[in-house]
Protein backbone atom coordinates (compact mmCIF):
# COMPACT_ATOMS: atom_id res chain seq x y z
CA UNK A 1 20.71 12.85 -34.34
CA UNK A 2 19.09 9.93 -31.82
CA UNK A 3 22.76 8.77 -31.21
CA UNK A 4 23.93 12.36 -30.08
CA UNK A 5 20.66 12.61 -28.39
CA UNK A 6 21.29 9.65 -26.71
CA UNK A 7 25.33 10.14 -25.68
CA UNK A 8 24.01 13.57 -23.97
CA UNK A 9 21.48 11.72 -21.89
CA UNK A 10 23.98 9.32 -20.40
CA UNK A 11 26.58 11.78 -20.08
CA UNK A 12 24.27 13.18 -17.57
CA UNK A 13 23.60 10.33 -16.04
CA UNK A 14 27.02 8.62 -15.33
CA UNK A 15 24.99 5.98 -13.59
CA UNK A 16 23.67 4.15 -16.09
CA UNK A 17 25.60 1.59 -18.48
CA UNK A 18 28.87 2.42 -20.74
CA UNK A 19 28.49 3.62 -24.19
CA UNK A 20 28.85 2.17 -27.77
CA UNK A 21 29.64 3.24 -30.83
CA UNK A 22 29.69 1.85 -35.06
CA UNK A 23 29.43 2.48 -37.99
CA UNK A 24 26.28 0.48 -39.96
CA UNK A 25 25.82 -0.49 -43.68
CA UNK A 26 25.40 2.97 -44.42
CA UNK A 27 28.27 4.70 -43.24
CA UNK A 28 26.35 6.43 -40.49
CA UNK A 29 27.82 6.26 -37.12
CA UNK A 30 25.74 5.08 -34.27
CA UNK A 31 25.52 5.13 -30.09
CA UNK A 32 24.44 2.59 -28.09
CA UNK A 33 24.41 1.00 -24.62
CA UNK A 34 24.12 -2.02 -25.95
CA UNK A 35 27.74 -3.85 -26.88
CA UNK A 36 27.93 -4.83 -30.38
CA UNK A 37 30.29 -8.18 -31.52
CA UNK A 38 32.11 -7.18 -34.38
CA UNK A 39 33.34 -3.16 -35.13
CA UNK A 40 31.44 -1.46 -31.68
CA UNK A 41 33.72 0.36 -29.64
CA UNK A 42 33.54 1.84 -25.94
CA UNK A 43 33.10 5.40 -25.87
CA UNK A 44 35.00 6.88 -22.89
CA UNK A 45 33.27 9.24 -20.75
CA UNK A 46 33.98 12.17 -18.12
CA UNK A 47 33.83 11.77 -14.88
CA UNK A 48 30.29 14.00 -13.26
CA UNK A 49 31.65 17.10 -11.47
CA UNK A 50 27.78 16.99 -9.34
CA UNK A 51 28.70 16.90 -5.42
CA UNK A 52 26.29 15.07 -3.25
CA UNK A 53 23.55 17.08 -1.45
CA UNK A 54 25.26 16.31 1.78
CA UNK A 55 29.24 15.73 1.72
CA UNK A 56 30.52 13.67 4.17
CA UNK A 57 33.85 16.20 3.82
CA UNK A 58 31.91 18.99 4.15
CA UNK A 59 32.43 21.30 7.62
CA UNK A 60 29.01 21.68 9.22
CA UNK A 61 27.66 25.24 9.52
CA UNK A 62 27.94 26.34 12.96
CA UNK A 63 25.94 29.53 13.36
CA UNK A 64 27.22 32.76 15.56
CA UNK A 65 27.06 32.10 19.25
CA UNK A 66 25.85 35.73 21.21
CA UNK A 67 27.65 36.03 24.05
CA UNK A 68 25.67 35.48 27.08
CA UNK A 69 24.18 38.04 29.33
CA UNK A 70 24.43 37.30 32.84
CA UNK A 71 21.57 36.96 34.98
CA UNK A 72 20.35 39.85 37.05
CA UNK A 73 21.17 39.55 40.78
CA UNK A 74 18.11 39.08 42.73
CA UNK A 75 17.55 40.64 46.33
CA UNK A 76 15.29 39.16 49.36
CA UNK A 77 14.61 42.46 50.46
CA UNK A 78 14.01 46.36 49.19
CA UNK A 79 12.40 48.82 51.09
CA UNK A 80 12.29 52.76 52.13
CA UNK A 81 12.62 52.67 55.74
CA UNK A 82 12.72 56.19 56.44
CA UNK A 83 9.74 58.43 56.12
CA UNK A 84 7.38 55.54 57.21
CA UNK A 85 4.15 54.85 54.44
CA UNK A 86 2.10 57.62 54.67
CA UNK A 87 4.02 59.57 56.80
CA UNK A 88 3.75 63.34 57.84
CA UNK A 89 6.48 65.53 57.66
CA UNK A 90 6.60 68.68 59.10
CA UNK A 91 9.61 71.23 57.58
CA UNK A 92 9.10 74.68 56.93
CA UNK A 93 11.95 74.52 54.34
CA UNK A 94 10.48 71.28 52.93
CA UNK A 95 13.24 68.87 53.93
CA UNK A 96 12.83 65.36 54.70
CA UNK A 97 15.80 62.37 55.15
CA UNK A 98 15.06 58.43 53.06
CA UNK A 99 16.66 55.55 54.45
CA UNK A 100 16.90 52.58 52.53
CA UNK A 101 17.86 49.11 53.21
CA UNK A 102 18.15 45.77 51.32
CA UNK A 103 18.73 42.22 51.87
CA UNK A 104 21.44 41.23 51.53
CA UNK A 105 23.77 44.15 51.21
CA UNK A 106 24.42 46.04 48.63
CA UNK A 107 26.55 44.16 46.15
CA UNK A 108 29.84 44.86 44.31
CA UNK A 109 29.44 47.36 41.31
CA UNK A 110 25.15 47.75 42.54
CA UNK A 111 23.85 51.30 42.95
CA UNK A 112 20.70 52.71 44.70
CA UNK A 113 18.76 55.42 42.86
CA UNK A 114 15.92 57.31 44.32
CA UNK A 115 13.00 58.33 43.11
CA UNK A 116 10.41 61.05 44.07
CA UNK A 117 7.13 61.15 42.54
CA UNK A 118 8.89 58.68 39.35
CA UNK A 119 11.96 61.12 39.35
CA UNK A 120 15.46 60.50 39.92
CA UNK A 121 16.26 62.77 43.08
CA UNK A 122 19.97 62.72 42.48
CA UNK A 123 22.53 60.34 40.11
CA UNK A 124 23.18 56.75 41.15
CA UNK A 125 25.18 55.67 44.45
CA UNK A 126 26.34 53.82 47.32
CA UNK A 127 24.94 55.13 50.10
CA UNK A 128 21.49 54.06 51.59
CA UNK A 129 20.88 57.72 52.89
CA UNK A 130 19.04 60.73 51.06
CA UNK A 131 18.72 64.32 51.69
CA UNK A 132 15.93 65.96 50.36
CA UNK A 133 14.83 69.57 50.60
CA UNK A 134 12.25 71.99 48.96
CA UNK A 135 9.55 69.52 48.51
CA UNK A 136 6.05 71.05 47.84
CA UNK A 137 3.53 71.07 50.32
CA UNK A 138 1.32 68.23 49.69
CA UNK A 139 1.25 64.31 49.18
CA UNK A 140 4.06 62.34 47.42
CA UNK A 141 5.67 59.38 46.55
CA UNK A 142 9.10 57.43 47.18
CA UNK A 143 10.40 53.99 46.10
CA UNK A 144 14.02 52.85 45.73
CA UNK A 145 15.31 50.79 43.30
CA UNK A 146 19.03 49.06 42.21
CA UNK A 147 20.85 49.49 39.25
CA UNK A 148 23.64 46.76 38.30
CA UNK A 149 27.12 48.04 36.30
CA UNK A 150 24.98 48.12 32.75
CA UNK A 151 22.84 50.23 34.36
CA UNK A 152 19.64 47.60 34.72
CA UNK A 153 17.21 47.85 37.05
CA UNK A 154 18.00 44.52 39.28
CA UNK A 155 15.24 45.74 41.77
CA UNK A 156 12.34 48.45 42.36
CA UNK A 157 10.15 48.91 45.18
CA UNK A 158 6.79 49.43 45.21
CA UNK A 159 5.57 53.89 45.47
CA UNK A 160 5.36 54.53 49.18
CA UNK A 161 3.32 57.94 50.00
CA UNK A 162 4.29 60.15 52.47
CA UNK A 163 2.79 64.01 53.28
CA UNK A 164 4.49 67.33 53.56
CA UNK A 165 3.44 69.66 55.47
CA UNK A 166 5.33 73.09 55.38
CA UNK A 167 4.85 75.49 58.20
CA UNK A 168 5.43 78.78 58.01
CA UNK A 169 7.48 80.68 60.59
CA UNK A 170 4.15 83.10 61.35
CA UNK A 171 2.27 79.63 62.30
CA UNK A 172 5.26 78.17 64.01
CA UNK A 173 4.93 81.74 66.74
CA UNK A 174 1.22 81.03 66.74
CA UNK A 175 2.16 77.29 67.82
CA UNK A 176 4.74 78.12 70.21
CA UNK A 177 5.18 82.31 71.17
CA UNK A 178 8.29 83.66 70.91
CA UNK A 179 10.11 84.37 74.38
CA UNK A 180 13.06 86.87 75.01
CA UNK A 181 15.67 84.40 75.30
CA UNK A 182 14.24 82.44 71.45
CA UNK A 183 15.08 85.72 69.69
CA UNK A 184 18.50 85.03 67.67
CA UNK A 185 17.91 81.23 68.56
CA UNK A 186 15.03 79.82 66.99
CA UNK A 187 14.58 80.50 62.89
CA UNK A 188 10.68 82.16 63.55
CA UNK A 189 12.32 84.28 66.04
CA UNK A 190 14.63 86.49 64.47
CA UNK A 191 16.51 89.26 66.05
CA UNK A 192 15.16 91.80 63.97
CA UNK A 193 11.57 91.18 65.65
CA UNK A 194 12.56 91.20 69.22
CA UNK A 195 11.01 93.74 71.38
CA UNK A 196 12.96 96.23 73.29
CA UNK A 197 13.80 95.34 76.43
CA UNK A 198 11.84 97.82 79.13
CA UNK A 199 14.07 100.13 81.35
CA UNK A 200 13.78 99.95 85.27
CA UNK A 201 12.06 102.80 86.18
CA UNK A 202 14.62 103.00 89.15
CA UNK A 203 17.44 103.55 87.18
CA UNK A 204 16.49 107.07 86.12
CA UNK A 205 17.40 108.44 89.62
CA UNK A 206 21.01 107.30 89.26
């Protein structure tokens, strides 16, 4: 049993010295590492399948590479040029026009977007020019920003306030009376209200 035991160690441990075997006095056969003059043979033994920690052979792992996101263009300049900050606007119908600029230009595949009060106005596009109408009487706010080909906001101005103030046609008379010749020409002047003209008392003799 100690010789078995022992043949199993070293088989595990290819290392270590080469194996011998006998038979003694009593028939019984026996392992050693020790060589013995005389009967003791060499007991041949497999070669270790165990692979180092660290192969030399061995590809390195190379993990995934994400592909890499281009950096967002960056602009001097942004700004809403048209209404001024803080503005008045006068409209009965509640229209005002934004102007926006940037520096530099507006680059390839780049969109402007406005907003109104943190709202889109209208979808994404080239031109630096807005037309807004039906805006509530009242303060409110504007910024501009630019949105790359993903759709990324590459810049965003600040809010810029501006005030609409919606006249109606009765306070635009009150303002500026209607004359003969605004009837039919000026919106608060329709034709509907213009007076009849008076005869020339003169003509009633002809």
């Amino acid at each position: 049993m100690k010789g078995w035991l022992l043949i199993a160690c070293l088989i595990a441990f290819p290392a270590m010295a080469d194996v011998y075997t006998y038979v003694d006095a009593q028939g019984n056969r026996v392992f050693t590492d020790q060589p013995r003059p005389g009967n003791a043979k060499r007991v041949p033994l497999a070669t270790s399948n165990r692979m180092s920690a660290n192969p030399t052979g061995a590809a390195p792992l190379v993990a995934a590479s994400k592909p890499e996101e281009q950096p967002l263009f960056h602009y001097d300049m942004l700004r809403v040029l048209v209404p001024e900050p803080d503005a008045t606007i006068r409209s009965s119908a509640g229209e005002v026009i934004v102007s926006v600029t940037s520096e530099p230009g507006l680059q390839r595949g780049h969109r402007y977007r406005l907003l109104l009060d943190g709202q889109p106005t209208a979808e994404p596009g080239v031109s630096p020019v807005f037309a807004l109408s039906n805006i509530d009487r009242g303060s409110h706010n504007l910024s501009v920003e630019i949105l790359d080909e993903q759709g990324r906001t590459v810049e965003r101005t600040a809010n810029q306030p501006f005030h609409m103030l919606r006249i109606s046609l009765a306070q635009k008379r009150q303002v500026k009376p209607c004359t003969l010749t605004d009837y039919g020409q000026r919106p608060e002047c329709p034709l509907k209200d213009k007076p009849p003209e008076e005869k020339n008392p003169f003509l009633k003799f002809f």
